[in-house]
PDB file of N, CA and C in Angstrom:
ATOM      1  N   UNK A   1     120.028 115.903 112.229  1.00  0.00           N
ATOM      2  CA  UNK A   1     121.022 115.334 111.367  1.00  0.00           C
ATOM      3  C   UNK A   1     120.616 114.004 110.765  1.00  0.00           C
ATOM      4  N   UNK A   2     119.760 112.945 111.416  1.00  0.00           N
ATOM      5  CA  UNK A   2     119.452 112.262 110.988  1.00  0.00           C
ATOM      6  C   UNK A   2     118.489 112.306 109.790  1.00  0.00           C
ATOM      7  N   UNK A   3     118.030 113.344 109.798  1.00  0.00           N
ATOM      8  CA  UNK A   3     117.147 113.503 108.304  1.00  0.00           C
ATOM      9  C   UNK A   3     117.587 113.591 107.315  1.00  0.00           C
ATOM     10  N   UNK A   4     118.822 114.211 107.145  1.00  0.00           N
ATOM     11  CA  UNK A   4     119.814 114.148 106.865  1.00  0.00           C
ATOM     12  C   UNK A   4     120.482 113.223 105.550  1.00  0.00           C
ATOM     13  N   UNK A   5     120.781 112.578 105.751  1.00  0.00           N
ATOM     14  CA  UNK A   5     120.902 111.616 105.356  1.00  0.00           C
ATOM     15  C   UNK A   5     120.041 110.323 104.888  1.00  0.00           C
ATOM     16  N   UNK A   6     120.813 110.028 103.673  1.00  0.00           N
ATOM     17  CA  UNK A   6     120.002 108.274 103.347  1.00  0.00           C
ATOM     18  C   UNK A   6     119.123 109.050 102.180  1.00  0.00           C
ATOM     19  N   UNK A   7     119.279 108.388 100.879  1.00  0.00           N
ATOM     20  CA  UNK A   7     118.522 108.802  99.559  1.00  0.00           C
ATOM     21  C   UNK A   7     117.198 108.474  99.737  1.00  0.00           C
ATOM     22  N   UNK A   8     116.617 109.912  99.353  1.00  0.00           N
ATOM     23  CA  UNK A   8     115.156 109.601  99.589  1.00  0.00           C
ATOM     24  C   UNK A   8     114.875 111.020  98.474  1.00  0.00           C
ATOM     25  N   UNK A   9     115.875 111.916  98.633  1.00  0.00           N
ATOM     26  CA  UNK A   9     115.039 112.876  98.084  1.00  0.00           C
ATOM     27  C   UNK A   9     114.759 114.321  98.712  1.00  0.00           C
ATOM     28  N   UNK A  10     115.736 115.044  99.103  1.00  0.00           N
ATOM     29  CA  UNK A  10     114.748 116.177  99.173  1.00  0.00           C
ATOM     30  C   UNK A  10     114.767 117.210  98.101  1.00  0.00           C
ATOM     31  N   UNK A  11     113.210 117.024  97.593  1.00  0.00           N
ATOM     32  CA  UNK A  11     112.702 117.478  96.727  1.00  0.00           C
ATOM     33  C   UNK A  11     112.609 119.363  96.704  1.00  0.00           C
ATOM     34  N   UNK A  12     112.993 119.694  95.819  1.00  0.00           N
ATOM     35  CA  UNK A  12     113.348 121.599  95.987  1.00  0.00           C
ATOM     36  C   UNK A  12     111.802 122.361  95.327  1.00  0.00           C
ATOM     37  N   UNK A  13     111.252 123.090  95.780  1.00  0.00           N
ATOM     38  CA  UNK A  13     110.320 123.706  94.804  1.00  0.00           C
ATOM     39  C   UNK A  13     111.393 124.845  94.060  1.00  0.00           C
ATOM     40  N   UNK A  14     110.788 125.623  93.451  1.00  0.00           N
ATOM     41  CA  UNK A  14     111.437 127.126  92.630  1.00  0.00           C
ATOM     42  C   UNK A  14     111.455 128.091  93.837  1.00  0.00           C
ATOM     43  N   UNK A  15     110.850 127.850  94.834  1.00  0.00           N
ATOM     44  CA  UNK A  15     111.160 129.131  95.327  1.00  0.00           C
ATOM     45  C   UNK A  15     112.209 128.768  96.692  1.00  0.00           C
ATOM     46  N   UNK A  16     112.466 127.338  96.683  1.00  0.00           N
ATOM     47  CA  UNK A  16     113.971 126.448  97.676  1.00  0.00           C
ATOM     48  C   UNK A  16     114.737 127.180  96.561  1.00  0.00           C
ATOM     49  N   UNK A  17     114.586 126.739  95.664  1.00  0.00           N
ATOM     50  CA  UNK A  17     116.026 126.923  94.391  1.00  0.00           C
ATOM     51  C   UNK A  17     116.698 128.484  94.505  1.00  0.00           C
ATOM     52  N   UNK A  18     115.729 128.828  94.376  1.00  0.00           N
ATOM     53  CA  UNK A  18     116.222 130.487  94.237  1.00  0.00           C
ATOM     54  C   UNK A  18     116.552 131.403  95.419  1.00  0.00           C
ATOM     55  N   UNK A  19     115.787 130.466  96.811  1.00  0.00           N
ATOM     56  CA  UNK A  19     116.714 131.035  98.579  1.00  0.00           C
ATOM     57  C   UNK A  19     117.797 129.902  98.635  1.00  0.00           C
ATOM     58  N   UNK A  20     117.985 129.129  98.122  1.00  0.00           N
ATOM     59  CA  UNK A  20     119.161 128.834  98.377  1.00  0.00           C
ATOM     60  C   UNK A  20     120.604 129.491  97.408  1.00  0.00           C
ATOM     61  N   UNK A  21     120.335 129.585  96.170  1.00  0.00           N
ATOM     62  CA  UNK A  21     121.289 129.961  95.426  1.00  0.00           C
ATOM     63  C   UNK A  21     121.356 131.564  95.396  1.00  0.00           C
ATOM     64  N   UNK A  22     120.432 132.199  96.202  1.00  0.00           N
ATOM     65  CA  UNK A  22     121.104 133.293  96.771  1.00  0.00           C
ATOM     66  C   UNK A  22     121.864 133.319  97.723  1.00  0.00           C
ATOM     67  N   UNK A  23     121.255 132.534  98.456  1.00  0.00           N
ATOM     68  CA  UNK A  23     122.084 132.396 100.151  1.00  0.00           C
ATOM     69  C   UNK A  23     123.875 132.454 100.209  1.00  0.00           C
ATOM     70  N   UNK A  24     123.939 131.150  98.906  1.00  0.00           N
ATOM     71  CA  UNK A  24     125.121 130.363  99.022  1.00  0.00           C
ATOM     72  C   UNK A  24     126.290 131.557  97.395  1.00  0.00           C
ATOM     73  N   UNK A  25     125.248 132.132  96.853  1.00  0.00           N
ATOM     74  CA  UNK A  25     125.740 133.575  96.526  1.00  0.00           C
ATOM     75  C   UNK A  25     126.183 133.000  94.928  1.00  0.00           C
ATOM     76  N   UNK A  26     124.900 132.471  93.919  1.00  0.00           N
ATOM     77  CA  UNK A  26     124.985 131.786  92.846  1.00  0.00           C
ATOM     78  C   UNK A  26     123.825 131.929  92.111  1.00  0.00           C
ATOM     79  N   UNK A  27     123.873 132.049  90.943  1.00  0.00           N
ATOM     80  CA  UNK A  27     122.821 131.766  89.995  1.00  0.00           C
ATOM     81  C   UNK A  27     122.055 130.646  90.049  1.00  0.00           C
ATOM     82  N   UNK A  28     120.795 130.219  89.873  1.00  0.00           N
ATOM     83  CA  UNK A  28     120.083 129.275  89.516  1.00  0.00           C
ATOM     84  C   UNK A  28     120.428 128.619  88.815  1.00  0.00           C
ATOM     85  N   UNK A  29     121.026 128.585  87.493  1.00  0.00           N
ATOM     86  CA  UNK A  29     121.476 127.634  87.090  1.00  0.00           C
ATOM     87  C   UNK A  29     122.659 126.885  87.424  1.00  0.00           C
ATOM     88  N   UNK A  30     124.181 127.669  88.054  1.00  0.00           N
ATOM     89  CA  UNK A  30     124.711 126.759  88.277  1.00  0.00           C
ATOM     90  C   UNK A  30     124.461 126.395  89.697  1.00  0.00           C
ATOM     91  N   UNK A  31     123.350 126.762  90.414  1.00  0.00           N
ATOM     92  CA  UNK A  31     123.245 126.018  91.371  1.00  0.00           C
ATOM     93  C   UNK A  31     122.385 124.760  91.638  1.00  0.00           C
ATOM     94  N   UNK A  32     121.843 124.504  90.321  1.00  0.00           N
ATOM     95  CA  UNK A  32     120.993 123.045  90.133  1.00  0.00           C
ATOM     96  C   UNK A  32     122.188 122.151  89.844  1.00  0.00           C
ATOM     97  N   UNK A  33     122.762 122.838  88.763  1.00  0.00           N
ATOM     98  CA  UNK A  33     124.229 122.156  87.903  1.00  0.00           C
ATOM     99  C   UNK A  33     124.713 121.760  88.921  1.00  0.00           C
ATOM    100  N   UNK A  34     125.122 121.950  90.254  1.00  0.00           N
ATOM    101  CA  UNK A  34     126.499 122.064  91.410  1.00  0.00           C
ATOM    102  C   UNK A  34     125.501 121.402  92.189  1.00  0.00           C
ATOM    103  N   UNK A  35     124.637 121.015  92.616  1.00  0.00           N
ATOM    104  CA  UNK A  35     123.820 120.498  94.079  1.00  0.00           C
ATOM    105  C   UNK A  35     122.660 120.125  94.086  1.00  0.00           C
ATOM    106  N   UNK A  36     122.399 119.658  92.556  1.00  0.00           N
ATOM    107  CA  UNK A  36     121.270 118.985  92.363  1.00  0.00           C
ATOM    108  C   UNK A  36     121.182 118.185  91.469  1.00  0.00           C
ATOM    109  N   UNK A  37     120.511 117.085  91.812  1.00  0.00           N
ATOM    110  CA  UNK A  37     120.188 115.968  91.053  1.00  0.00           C
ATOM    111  C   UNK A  37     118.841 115.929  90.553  1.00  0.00           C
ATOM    112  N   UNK A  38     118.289 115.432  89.324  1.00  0.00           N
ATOM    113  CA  UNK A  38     117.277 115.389  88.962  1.00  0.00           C
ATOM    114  C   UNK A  38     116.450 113.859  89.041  1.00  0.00           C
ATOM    115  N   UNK A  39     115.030 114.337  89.966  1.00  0.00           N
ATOM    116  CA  UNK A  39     113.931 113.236  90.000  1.00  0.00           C
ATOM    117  C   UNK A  39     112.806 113.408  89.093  1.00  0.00           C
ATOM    118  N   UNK A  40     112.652 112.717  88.082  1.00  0.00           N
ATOM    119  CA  UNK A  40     111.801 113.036  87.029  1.00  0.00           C
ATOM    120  C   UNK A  40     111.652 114.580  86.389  1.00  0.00           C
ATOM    121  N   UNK A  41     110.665 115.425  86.667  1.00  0.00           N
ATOM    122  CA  UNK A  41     111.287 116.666  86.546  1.00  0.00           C
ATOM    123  C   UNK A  41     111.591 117.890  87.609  1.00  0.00           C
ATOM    124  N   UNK A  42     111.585 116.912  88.524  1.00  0.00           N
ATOM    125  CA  UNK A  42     111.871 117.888  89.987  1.00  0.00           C
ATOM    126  C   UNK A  42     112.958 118.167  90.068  1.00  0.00           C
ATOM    127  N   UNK A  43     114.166 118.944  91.039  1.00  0.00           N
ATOM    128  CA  UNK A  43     115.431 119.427  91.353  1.00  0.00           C
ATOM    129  C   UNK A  43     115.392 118.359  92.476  1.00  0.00           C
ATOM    130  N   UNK A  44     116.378 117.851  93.220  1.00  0.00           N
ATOM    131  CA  UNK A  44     116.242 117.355  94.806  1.00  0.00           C
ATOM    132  C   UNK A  44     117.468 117.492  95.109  1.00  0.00           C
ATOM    133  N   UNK A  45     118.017 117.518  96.120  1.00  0.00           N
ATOM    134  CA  UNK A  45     119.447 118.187  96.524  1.00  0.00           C
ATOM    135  C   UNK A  45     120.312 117.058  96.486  1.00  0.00           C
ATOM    136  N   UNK A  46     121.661 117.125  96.023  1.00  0.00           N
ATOM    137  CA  UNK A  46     122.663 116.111  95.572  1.00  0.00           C
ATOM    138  C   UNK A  46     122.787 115.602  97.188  1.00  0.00           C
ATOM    139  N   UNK A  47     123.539 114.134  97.169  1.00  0.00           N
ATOM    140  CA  UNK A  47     124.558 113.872  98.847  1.00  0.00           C
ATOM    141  C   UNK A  47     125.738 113.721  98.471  1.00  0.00           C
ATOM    142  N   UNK A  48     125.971 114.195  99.625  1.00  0.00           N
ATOM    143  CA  UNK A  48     128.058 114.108  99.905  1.00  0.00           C
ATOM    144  C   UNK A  48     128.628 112.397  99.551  1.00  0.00           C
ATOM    145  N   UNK A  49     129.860 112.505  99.706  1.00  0.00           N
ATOM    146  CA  UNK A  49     130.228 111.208  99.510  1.00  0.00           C
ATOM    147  C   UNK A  49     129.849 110.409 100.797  1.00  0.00           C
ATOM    148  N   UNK A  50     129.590 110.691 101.934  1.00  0.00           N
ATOM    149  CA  UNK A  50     128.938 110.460 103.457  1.00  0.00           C
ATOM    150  C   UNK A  50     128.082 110.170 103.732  1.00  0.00           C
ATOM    151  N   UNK A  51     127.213 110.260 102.508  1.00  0.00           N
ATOM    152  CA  UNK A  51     125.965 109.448 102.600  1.00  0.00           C
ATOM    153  C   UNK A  51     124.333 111.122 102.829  1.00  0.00           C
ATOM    154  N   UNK A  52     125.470 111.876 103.340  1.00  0.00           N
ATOM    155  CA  UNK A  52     124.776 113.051 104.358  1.00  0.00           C
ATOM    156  C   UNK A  52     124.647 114.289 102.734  1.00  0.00           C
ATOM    157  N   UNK A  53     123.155 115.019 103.328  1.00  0.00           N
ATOM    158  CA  UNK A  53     123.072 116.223 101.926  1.00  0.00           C
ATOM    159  C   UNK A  53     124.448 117.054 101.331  1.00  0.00           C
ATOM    160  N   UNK A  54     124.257 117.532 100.825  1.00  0.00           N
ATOM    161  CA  UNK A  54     125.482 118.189 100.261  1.00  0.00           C
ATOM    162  C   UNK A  54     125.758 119.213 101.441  1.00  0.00           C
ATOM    163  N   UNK A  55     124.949 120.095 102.179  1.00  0.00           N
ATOM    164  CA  UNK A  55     124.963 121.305 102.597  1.00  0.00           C
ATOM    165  C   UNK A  55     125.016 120.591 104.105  1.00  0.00           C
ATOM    166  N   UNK A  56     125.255 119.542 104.275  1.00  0.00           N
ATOM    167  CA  UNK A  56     125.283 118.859 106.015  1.00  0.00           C
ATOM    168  C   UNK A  56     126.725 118.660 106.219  1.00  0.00           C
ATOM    169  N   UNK A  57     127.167 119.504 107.298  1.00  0.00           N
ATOM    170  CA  UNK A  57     128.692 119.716 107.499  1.00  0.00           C
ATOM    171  C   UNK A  57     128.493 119.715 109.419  1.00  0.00           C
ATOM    172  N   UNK A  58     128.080 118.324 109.790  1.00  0.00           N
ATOM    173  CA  UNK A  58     128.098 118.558 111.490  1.00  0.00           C
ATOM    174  C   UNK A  58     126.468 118.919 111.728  1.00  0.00           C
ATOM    175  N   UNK A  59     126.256 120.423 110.855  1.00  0.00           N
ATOM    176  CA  UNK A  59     125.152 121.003 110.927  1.00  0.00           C
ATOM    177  C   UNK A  59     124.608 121.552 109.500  1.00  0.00           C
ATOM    178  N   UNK A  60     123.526 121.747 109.272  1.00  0.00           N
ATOM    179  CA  UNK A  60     123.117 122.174 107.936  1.00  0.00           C
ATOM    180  C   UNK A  60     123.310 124.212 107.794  1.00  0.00           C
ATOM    181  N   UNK A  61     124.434 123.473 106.897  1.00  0.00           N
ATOM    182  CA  UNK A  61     125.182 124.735 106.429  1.00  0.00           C
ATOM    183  C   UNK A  61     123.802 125.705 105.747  1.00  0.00           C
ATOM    184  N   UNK A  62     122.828 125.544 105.163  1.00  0.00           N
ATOM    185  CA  UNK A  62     121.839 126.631 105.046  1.00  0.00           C
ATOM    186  C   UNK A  62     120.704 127.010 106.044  1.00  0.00           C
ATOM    187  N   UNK A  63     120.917 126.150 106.638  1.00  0.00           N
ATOM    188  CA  UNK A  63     119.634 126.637 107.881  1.00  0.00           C
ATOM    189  C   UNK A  63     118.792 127.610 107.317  1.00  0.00           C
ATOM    190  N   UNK A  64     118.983 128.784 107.112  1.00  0.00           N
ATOM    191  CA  UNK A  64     118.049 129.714 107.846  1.00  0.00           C
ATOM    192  C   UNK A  64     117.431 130.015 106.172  1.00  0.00           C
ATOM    193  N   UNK A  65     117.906 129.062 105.337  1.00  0.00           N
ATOM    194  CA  UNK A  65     116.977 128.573 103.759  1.00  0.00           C
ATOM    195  C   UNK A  65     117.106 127.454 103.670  1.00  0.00           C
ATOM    196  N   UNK A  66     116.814 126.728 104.651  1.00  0.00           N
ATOM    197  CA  UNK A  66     116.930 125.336 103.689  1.00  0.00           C
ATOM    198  C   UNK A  66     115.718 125.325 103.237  1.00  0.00           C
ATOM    199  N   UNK A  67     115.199 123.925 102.914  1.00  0.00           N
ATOM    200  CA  UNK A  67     114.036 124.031 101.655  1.00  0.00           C
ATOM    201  C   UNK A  67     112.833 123.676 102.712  1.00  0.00           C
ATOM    202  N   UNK A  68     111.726 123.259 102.511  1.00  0.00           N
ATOM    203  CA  UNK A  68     110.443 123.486 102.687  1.00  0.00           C
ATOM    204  C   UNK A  68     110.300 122.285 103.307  1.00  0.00           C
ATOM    205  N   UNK A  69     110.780 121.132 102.728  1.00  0.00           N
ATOM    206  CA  UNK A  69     110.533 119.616 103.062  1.00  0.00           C
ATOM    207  C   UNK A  69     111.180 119.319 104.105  1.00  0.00           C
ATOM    208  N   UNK A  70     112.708 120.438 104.320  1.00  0.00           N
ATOM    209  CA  UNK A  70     113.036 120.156 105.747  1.00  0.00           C
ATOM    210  C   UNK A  70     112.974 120.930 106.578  1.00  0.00           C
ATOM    211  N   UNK A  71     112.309 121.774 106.751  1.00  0.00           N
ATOM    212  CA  UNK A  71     111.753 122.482 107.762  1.00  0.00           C
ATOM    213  C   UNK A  71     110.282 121.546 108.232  1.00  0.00           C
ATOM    214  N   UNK A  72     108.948 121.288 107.224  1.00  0.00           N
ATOM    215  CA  UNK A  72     108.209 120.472 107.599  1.00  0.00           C
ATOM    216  C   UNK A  72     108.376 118.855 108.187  1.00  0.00           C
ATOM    217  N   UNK A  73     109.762 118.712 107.405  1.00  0.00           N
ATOM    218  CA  UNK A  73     110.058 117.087 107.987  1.00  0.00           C
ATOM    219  C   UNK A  73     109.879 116.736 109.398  1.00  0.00           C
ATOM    220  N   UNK A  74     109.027 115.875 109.677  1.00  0.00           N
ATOM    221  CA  UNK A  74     108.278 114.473 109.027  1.00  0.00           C
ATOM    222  C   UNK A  74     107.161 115.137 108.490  1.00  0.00           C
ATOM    223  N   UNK A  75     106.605 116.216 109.080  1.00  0.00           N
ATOM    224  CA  UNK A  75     105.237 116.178 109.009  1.00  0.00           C
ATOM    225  C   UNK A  75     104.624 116.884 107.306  1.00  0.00           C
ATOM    226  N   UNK A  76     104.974 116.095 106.646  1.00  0.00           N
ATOM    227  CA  UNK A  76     104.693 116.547 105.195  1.00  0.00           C
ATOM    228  C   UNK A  76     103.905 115.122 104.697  1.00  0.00           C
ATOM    229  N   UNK A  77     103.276 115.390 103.778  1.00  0.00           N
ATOM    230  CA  UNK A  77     101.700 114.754 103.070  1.00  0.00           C
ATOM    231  C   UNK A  77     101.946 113.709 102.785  1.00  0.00           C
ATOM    232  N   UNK A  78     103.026 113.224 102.164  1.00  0.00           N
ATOM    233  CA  UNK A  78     103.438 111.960 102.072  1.00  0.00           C
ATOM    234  C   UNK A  78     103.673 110.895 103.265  1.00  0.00           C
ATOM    235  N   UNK A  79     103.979 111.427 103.946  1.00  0.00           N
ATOM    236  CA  UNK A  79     104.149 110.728 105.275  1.00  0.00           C
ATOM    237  C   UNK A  79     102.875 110.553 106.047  1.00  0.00           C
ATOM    238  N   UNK A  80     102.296 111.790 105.819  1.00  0.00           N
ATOM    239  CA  UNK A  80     100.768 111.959 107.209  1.00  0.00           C
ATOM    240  C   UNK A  80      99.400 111.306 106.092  1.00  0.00           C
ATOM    241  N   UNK A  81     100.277 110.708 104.765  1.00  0.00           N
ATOM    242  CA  UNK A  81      98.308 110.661 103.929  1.00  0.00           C
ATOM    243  C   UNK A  81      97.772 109.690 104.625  1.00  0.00           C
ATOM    244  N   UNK A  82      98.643 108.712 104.915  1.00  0.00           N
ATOM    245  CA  UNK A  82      98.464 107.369 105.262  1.00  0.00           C
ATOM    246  C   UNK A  82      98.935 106.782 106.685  1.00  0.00           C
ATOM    247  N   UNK A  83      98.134 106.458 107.619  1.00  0.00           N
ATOM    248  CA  UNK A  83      98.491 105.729 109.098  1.00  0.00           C
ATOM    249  C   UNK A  83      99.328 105.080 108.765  1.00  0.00           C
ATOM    250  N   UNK A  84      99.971 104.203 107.604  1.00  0.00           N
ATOM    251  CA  UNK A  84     100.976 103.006 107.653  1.00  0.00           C
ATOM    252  C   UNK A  84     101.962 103.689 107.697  1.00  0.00           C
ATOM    253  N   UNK A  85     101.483 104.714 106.622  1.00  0.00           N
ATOM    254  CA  UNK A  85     103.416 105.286 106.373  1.00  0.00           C
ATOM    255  C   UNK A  85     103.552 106.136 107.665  1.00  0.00           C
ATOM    256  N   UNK A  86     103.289 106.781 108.570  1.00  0.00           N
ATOM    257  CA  UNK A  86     103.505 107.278 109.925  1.00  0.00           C
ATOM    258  C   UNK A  86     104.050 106.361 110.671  1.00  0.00           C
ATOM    259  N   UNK A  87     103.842 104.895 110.568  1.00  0.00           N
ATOM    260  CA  UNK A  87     104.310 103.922 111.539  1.00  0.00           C
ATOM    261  C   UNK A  87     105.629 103.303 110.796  1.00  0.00           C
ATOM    262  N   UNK A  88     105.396 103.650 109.369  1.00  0.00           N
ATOM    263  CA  UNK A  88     106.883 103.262 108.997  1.00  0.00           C
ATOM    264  C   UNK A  88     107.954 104.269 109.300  1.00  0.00           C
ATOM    265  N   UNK A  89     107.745 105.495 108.914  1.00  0.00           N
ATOM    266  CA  UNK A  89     108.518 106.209 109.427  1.00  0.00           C
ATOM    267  C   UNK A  89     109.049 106.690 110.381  1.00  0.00           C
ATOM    268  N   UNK A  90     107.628 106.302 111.458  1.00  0.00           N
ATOM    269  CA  UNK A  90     108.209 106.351 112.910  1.00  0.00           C
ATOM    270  C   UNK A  90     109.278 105.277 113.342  1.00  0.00           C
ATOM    271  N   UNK A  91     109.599 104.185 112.692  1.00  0.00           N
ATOM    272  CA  UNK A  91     110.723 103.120 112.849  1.00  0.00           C
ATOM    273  C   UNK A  91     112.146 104.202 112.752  1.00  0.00           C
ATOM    274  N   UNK A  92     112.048 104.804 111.642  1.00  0.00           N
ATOM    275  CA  UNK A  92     113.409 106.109 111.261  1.00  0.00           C
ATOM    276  C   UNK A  92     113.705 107.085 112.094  1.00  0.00           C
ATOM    277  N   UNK A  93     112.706 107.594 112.345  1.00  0.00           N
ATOM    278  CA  UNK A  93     112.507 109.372 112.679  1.00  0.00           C
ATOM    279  C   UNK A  93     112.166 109.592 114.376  1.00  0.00           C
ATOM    280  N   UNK A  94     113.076 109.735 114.930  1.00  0.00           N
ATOM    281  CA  UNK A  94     112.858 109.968 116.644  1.00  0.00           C
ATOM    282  C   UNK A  94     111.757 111.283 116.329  1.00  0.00           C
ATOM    283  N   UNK A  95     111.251 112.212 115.382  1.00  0.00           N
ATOM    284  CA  UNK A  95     110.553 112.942 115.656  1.00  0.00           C
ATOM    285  C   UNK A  95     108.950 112.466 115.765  1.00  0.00           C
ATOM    286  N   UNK A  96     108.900 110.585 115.754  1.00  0.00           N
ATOM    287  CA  UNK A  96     107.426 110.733 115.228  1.00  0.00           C
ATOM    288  C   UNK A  96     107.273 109.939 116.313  1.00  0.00           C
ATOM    289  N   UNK A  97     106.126 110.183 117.201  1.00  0.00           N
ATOM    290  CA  UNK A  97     105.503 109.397 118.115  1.00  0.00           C
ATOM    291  C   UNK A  97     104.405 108.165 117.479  1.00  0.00           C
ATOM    292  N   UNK A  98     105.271 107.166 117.462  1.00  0.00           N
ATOM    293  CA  UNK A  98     104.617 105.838 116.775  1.00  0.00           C
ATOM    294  C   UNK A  98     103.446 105.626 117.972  1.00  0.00           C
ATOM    295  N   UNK A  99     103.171 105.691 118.744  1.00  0.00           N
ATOM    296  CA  UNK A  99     102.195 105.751 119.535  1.00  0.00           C
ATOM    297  C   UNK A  99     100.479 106.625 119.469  1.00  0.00           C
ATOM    298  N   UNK A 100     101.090 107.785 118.043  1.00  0.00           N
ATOM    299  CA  UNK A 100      99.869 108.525 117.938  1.00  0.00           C
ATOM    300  C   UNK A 100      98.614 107.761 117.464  1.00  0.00           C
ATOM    301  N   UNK A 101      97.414 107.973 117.852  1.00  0.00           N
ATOM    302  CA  UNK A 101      96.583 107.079 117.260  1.00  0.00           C
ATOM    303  C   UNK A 101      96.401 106.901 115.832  1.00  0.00           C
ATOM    304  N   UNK A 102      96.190 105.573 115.695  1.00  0.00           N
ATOM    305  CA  UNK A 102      95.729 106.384 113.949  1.00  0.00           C
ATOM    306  C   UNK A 102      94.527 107.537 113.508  1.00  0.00           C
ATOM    307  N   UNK A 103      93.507 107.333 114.174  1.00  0.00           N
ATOM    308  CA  UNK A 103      92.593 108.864 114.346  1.00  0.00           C
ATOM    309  C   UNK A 103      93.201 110.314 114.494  1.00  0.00           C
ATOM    310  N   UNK A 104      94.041 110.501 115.332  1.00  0.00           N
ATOM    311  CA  UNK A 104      94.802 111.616 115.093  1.00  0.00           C
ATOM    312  C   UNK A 104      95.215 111.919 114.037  1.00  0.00           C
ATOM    313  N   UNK A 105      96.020 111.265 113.541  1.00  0.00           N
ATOM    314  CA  UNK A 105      96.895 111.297 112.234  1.00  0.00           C
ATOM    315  C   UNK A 105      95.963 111.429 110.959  1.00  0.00           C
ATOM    316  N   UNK A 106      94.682 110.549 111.294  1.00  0.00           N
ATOM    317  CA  UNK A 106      93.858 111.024 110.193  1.00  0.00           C
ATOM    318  C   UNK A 106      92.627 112.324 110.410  1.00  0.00           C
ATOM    319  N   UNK A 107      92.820 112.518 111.353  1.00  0.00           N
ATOM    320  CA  UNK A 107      92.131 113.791 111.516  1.00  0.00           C
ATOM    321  C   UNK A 107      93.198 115.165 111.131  1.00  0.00           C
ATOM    322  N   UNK A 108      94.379 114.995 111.482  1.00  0.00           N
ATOM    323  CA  UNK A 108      95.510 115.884 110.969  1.00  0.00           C
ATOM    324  C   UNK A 108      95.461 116.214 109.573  1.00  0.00           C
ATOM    325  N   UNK A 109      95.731 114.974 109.002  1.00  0.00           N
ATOM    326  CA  UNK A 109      95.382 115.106 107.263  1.00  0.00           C
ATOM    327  C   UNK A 109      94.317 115.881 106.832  1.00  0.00           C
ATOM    328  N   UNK A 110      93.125 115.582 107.155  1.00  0.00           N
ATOM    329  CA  UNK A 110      91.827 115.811 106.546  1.00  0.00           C
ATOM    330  C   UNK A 110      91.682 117.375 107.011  1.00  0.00           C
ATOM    331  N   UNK A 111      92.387 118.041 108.113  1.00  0.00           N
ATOM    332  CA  UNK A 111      91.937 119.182 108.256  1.00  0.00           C
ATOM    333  C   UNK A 111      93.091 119.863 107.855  1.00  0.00           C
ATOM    334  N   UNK A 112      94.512 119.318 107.100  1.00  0.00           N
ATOM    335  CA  UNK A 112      95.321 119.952 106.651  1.00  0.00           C
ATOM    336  C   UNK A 112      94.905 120.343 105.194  1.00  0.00           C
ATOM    337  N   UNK A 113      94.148 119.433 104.356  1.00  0.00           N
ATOM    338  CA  UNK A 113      93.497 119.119 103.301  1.00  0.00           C
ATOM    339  C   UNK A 113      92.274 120.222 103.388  1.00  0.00           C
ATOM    340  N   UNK A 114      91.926 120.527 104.491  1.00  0.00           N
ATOM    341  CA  UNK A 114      90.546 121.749 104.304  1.00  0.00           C
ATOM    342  C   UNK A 114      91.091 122.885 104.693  1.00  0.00           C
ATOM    343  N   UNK A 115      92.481 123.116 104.781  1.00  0.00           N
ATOM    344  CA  UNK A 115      93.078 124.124 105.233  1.00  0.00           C
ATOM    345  C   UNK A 115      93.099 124.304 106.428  1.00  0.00           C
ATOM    346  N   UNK A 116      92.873 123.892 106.995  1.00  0.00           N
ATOM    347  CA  UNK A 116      92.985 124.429 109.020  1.00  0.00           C
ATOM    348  C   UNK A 116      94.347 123.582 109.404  1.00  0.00           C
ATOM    349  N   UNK A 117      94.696 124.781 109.891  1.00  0.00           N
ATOM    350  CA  UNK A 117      96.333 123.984 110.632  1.00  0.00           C
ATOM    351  C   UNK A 117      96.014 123.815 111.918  1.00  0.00           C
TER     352      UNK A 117
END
């Protein structure tokens, strides 16, 4: 739940857009129109007046589609390019062990980057 919340962005690809606005039983278009806000030319999902995503009710009302960024959250490229931003975010995110070395974290990257998970 804590991810949850606080403007940052979660950013939708086309293929979030189109499992969610089936899910929730809507067209693509009015489901950008109804629950999305636009970041340059990306989709990213609107927030409640609560501060919390649109679809966060206790629990995230799409679960079993939500989008890509929160299923990977934290561990997405923006966060892991860079040792700093891991230690900033580990200040936020009970999921990140601020303790990992920075070698880890950059060995993570570089072999996410050559494809090996």
């Amino acid at each position: 739940g804590d991810c949850c919340r606080g403007y940052g962005g979660t950013y939708l690809s086309e293929k979030d857009v189109k499992a969610i606005a089936n899910y929730i039983k809507t067209d693509v278009k009015s489901f950008l129109e109804k629950y999305c806000e636009w970041s340059g030319r990306k989709p990213i999902l609107t927030q409640g007046n609560n501060g919390y995503c649109i679809f966060w009710d206790d629990l995230c009302t799409i679960h079993p589609v939500k989008p890509y960024m929160c299923q990977a959250w934290p561990f997405i490229t923006s966060v892991l390019v860079d040792p700093d931003n891991w230690h900033i975010m580990s200040s936020m995110c009970p999921g990140i062990d601020a303790e990992v070395p920075d070698s880890v974290v950059r060995k993570w990257v570089t072999d996410k980057q050559a494809g090996n998970s």
